[in-house]
N, C-alpha and C. Protein backbone atom coordinates (compact mmCIF):
# COMPACT_ATOMS: atom_id res chain seq x y z
N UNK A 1 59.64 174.01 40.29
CA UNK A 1 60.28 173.59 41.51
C UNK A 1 59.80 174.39 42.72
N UNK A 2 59.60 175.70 42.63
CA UNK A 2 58.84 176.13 43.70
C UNK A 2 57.75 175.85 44.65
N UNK A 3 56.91 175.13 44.09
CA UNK A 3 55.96 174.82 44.93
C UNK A 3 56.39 173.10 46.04
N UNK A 4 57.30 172.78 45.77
CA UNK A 4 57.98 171.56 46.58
C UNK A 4 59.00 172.45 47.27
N UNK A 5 59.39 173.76 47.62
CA UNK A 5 60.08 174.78 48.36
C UNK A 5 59.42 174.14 49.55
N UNK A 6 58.29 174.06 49.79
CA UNK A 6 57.60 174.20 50.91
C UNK A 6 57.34 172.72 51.91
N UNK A 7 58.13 171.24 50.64
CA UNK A 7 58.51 170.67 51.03
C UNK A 7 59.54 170.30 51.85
N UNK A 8 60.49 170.95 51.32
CA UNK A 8 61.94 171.12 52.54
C UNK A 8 61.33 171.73 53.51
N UNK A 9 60.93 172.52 53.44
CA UNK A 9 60.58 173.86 55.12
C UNK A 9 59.94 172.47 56.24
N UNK A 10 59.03 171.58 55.24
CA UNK A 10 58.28 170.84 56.20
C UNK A 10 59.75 169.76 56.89
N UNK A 11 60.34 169.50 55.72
CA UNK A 11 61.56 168.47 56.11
C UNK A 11 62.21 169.05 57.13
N UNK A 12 63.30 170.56 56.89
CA UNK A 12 63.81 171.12 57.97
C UNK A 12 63.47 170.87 58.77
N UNK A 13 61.98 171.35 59.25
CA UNK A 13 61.04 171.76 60.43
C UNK A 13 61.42 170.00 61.34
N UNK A 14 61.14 169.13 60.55
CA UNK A 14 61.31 168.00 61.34
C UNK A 14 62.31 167.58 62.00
N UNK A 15 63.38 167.71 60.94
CA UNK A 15 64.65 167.49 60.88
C UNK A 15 64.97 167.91 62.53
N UNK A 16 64.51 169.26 62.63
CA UNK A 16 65.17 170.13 63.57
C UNK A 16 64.83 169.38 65.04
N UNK A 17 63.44 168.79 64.86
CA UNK A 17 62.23 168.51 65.62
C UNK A 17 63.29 167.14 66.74
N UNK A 18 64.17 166.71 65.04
CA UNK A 18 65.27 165.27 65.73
C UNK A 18 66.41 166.00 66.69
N UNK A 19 66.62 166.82 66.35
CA UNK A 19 68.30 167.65 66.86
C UNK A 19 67.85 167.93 68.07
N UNK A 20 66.30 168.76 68.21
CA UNK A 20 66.15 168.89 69.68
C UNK A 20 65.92 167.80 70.61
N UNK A 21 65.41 166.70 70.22
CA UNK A 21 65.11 165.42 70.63
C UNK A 21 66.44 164.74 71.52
N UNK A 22 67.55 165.63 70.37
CA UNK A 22 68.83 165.03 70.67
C UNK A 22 69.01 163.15 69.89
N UNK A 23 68.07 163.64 68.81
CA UNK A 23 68.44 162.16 67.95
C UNK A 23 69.24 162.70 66.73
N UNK A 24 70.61 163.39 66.83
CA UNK A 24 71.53 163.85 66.13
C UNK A 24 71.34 163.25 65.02
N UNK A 25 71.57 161.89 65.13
CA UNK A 25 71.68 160.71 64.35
C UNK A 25 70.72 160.57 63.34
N UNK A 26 69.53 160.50 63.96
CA UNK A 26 68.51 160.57 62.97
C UNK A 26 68.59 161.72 61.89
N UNK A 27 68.99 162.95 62.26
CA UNK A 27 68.56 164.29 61.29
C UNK A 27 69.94 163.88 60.84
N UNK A 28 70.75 163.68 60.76
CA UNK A 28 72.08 163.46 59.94
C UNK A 28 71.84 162.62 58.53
N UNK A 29 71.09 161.65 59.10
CA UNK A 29 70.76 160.27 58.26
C UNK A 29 70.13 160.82 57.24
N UNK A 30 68.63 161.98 57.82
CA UNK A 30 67.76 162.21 56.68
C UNK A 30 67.89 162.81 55.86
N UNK A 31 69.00 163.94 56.24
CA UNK A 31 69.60 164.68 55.47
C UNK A 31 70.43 164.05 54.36
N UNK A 32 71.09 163.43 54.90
CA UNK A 32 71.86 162.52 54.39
C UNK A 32 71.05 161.88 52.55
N UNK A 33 70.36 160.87 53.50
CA UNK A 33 69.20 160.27 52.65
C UNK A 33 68.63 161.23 51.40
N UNK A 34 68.55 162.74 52.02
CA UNK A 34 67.44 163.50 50.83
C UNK A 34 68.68 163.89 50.02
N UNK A 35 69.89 164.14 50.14
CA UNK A 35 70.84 164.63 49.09
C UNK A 35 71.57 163.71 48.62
N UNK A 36 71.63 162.33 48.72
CA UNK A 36 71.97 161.29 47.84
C UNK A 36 71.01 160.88 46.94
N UNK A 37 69.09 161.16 47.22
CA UNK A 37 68.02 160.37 46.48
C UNK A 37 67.82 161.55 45.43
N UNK A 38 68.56 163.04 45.49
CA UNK A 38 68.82 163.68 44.54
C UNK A 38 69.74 163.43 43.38
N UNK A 39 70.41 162.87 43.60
CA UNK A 39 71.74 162.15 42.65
C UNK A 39 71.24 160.88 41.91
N UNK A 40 70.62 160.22 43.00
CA UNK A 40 70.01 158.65 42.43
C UNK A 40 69.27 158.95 41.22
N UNK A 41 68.03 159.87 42.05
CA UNK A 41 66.76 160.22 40.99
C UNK A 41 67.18 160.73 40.06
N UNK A 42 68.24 161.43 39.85
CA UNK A 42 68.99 162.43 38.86
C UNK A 42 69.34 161.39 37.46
N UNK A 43 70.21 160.60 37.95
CA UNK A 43 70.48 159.61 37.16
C UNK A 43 69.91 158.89 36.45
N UNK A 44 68.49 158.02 37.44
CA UNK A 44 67.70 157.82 36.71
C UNK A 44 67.07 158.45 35.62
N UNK A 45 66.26 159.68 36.09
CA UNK A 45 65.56 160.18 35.05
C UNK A 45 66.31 161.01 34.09
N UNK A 46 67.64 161.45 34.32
CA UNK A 46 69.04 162.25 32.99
C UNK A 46 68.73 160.70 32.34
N UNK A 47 69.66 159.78 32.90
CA UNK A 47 70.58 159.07 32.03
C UNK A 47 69.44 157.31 31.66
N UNK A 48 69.21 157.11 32.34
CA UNK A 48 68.64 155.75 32.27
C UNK A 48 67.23 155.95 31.24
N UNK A 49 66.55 156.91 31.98
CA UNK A 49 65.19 157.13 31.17
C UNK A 49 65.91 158.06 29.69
N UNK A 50 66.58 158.61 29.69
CA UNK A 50 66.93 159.61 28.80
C UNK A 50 66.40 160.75 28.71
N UNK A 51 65.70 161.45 30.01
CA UNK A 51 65.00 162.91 29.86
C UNK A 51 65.96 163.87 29.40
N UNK A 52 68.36 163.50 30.25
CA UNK A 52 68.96 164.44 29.81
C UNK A 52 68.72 165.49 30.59
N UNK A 53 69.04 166.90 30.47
CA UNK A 53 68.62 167.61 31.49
C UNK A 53 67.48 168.45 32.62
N UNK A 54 66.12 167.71 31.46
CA UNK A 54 64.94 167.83 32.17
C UNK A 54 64.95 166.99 33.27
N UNK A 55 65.39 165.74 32.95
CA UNK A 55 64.68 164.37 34.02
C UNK A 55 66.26 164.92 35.34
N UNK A 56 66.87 165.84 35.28
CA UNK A 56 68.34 166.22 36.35
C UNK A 56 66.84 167.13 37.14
N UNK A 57 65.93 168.08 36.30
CA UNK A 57 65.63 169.06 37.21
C UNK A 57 64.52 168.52 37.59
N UNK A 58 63.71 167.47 36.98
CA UNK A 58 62.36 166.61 37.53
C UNK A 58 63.10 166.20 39.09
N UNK A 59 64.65 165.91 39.03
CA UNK A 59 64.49 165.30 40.36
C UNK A 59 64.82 165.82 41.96
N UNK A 60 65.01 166.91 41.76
CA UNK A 60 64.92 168.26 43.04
C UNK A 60 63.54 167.89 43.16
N UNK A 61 62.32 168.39 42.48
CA UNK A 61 60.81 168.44 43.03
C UNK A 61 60.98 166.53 43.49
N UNK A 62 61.23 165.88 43.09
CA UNK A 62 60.62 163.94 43.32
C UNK A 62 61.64 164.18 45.04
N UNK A 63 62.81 164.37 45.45
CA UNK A 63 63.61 164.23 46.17
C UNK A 63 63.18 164.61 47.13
N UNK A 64 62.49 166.31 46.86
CA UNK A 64 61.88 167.00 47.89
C UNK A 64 60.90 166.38 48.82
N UNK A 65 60.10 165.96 47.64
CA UNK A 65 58.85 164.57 48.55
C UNK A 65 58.80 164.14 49.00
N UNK A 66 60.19 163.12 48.25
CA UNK A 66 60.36 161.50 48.95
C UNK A 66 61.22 162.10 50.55
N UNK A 67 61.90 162.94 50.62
CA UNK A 67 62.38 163.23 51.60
C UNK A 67 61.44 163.84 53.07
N UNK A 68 60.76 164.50 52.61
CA UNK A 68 59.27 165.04 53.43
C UNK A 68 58.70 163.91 53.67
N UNK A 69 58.43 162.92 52.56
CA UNK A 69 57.35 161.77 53.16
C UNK A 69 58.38 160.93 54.23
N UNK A 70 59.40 160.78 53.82
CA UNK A 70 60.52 159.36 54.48
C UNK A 70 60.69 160.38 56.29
N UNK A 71 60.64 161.75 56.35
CA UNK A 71 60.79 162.36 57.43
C UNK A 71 59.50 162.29 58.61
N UNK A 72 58.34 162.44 57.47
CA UNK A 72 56.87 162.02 58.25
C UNK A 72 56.66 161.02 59.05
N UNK A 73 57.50 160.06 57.97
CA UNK A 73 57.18 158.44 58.48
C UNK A 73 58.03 157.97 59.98
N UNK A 74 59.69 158.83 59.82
CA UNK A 74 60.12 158.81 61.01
C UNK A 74 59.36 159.12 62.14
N UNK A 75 59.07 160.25 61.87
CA UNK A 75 58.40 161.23 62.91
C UNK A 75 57.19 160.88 63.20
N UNK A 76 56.29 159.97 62.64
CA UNK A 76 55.10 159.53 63.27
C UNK A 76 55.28 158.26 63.97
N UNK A 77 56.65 157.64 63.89
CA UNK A 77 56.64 156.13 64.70
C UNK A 77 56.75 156.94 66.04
N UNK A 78 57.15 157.88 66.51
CA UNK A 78 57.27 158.71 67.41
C UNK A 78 58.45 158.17 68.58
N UNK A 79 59.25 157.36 68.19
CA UNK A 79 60.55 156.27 68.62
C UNK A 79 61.49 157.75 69.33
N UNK A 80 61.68 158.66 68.42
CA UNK A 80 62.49 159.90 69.34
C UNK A 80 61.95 160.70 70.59
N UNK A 81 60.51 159.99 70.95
CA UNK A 81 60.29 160.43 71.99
C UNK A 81 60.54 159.98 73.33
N UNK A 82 60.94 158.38 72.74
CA UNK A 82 61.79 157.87 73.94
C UNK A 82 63.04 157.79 74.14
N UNK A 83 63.44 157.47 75.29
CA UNK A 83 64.98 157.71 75.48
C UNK A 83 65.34 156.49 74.93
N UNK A 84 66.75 156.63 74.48
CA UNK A 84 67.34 156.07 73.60
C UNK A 84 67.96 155.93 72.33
N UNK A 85 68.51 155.48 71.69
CA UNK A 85 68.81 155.88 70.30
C UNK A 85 67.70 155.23 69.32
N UNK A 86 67.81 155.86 68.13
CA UNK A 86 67.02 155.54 67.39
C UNK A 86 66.93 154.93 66.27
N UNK A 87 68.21 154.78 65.88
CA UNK A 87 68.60 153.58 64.63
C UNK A 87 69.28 152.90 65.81
């Protein structure tokens, strides 16, 4: 799990990037988004696939990602640079 550490830092970093923007909304959401797709993924890979408690800790590193990539993707439409809201 350590080496996806450095995935959040990138997420934070963005996250933060929304708050100063003053797109509250947005960094609420993503946050939001990355600690529910921890639970989802959890489920899946514990209970559906049957990993059990490997496929619980496979899904911190998958969450970390998907959350970094889903934050990139915000952040490159570059929509918080204009005024207005953003969802």
């Amino acid at each position: 799990m350590a080496p996806t550490f450095g995935f959040i830092g990138v997420q934070m970093g963005i996250i933060s990037t929304f708050r100063a923007a003053g797109q509250t909304t947005t960094s609420m959401l993503l946050a939001t988004a990355h600690a529910f797709s921890i639970f989802v993924i959890a489920y899946f890979l514990g209970i559906v696939f049957g990993f059990g408690e490997t496929g619980i800790w496979w899904a911190y590193p998958w969450a970390n990602l998907l959350a970094m990539l889903l934050a990139f993707y915000f952040y490159w439409q570059k929509k918080w640079l204009r005024t207005g809201k953003f969802f």
